[in-house]
C-alpha atoms as a PDB file:
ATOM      1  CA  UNK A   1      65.195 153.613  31.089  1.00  0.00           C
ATOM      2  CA  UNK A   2      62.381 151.454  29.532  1.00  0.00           C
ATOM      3  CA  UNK A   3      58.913 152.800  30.629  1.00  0.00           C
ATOM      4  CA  UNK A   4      56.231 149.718  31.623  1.00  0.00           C
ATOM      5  CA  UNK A   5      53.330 151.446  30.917  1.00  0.00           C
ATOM      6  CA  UNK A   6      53.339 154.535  28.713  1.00  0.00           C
ATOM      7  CA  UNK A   7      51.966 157.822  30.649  1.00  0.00           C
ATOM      8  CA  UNK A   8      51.830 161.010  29.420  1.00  0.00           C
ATOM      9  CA  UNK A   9      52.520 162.188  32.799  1.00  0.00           C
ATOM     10  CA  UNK A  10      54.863 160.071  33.165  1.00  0.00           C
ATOM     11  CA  UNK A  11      56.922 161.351  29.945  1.00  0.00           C
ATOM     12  CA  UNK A  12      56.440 164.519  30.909  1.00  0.00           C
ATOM     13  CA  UNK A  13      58.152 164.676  34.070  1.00  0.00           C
ATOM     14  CA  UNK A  14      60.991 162.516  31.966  1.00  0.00           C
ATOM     15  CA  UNK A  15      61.579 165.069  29.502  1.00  0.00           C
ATOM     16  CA  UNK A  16      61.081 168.081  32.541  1.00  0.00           C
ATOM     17  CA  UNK A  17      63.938 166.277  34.832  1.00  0.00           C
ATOM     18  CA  UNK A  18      66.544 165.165  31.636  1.00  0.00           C
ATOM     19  CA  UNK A  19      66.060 168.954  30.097  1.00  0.00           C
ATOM     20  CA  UNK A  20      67.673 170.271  33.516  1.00  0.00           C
ATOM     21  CA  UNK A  21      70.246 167.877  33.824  1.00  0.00           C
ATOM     22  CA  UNK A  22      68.325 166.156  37.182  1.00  0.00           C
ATOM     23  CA  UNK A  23      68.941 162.451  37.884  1.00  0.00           C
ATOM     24  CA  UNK A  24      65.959 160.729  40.057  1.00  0.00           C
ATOM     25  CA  UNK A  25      67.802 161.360  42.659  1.00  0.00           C
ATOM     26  CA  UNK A  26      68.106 164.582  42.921  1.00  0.00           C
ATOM     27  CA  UNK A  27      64.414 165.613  41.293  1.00  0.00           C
ATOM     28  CA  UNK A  28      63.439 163.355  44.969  1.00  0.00           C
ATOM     29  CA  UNK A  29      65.710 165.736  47.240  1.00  0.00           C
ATOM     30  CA  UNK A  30      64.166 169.005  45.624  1.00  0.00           C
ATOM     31  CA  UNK A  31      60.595 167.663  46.034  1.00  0.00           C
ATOM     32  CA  UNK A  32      60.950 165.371  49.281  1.00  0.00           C
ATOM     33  CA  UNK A  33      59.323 162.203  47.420  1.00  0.00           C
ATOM     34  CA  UNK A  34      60.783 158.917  47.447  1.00  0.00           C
ATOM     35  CA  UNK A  35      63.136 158.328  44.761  1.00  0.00           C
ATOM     36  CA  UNK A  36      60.957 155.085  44.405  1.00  0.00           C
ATOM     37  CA  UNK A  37      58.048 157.318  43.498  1.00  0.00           C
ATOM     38  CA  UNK A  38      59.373 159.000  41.627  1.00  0.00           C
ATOM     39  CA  UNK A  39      60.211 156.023  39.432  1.00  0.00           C
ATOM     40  CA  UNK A  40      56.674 155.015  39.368  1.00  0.00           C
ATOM     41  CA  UNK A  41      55.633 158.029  37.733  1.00  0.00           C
ATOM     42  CA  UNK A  42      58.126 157.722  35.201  1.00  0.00           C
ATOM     43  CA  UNK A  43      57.619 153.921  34.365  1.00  0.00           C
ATOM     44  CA  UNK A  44      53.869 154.766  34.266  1.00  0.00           C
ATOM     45  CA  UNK A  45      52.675 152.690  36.739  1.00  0.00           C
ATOM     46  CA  UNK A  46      51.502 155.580  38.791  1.00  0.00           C
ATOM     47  CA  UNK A  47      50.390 158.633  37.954  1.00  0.00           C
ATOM     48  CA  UNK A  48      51.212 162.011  39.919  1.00  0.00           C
ATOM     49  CA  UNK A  49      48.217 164.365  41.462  1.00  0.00           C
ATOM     50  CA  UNK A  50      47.970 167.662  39.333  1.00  0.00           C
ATOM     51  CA  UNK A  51      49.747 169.162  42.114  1.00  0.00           C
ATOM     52  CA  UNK A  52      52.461 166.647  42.526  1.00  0.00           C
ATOM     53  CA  UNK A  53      52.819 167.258  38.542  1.00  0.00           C
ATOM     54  CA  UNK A  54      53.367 171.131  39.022  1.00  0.00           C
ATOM     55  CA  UNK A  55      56.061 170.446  41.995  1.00  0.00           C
ATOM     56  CA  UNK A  56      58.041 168.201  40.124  1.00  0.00           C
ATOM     57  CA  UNK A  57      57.663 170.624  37.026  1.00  0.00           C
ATOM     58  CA  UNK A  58      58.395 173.557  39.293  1.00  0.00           C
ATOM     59  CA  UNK A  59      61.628 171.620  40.754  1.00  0.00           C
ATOM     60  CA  UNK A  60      62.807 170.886  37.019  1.00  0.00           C
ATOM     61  CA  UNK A  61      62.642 175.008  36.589  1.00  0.00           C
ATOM     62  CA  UNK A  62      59.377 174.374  34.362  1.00  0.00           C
ATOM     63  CA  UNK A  63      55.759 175.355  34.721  1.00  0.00           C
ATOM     64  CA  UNK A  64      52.760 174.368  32.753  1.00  0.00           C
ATOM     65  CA  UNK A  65      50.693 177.286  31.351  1.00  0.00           C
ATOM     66  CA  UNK A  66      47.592 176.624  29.914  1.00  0.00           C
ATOM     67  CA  UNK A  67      46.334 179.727  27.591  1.00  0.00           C
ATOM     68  CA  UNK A  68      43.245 180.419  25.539  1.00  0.00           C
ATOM     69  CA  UNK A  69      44.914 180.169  22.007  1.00  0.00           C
ATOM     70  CA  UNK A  70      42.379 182.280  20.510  1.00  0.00           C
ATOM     71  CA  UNK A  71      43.297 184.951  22.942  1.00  0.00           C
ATOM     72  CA  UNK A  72      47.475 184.335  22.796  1.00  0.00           C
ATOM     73  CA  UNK A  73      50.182 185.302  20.284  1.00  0.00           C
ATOM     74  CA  UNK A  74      50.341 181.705  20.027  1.00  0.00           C
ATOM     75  CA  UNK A  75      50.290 181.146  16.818  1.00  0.00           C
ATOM     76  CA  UNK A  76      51.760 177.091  16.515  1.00  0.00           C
ATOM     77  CA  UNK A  77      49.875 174.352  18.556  1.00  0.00           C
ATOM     78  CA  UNK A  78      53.493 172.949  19.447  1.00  0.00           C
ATOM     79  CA  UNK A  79      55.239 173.362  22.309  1.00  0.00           C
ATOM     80  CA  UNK A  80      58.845 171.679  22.150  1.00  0.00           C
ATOM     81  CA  UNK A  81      57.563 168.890  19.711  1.00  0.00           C
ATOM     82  CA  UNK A  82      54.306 167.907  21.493  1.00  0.00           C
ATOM     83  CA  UNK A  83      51.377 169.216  20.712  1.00  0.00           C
ATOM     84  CA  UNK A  84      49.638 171.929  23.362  1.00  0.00           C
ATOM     85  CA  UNK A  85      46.610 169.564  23.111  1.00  0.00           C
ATOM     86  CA  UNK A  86      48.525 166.354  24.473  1.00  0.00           C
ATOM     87  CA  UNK A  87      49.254 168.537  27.435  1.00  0.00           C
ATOM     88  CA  UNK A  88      45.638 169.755  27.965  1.00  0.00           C
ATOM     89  CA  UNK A  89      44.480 165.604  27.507  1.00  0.00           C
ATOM     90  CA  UNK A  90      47.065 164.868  29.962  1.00  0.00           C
ATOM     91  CA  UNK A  91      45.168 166.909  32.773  1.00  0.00           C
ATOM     92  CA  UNK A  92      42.288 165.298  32.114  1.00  0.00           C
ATOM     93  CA  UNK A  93      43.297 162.121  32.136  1.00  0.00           C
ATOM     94  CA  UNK A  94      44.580 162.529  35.834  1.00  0.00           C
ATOM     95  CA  UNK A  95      42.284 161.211  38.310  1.00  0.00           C
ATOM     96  CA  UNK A  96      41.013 163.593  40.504  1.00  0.00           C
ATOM     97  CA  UNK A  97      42.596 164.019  44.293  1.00  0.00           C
ATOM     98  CA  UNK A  98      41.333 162.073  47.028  1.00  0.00           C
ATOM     99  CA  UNK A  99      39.506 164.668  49.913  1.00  0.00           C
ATOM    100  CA  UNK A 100      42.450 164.530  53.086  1.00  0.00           C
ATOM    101  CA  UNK A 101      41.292 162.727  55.901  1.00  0.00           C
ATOM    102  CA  UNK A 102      39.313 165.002  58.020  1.00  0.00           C
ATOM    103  CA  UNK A 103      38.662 167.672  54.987  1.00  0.00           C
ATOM    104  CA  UNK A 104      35.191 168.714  55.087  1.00  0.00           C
END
């Protein structure tokens, strides 16, 4: 697959979906969104709320911990090859959630 527009959310759901085996397809029946969205977020040309991130994660069997590293027994900034730090930019980069219609 050749991604437009490089997203580290993007590659993260990617590497999430291939490491259990999921094809677009199915990572859309387990979370109910459009295989076409899905697609989007991959090619980087849209990028997932935080919560969208954590249900696709969550449907790929992973989960995204974020931990004090001064406090943790974790001793090695790397996490599978990318670096803890990537993940903690890539939440900030997100843009923050649009308020629901009617929310208060």
């Amino acid at each position: 697959m050749r991604v437009k527009n490089y997203s580290p959310a993007g590659h993260l759901i990617i590497r999430a979906r291939k490491a259990a085996g999921m094809t677009q397809r199915q990572l859309s029946t387990a979370t109910g969104l459009a295989p076409s969205r899905i697609s989007e977020y991959e090619n980087g040309s849209r990028d997932p709320t935080v919560n969208t991130l954590l249900k696709l994660l969550a449907a790929t069997g992973h989960t995204v911990t974020l931990a004090d590293m001064a406090d943790s027994n974790f001793p090695n900034p790397y996490v599978n090859n990318v670096r803890l730090l990537d993940l903690l930019d890539l939440v900030d980069a997100l843009p923050p959630s649009r308020p629901r219609r009617g929310a208060a």
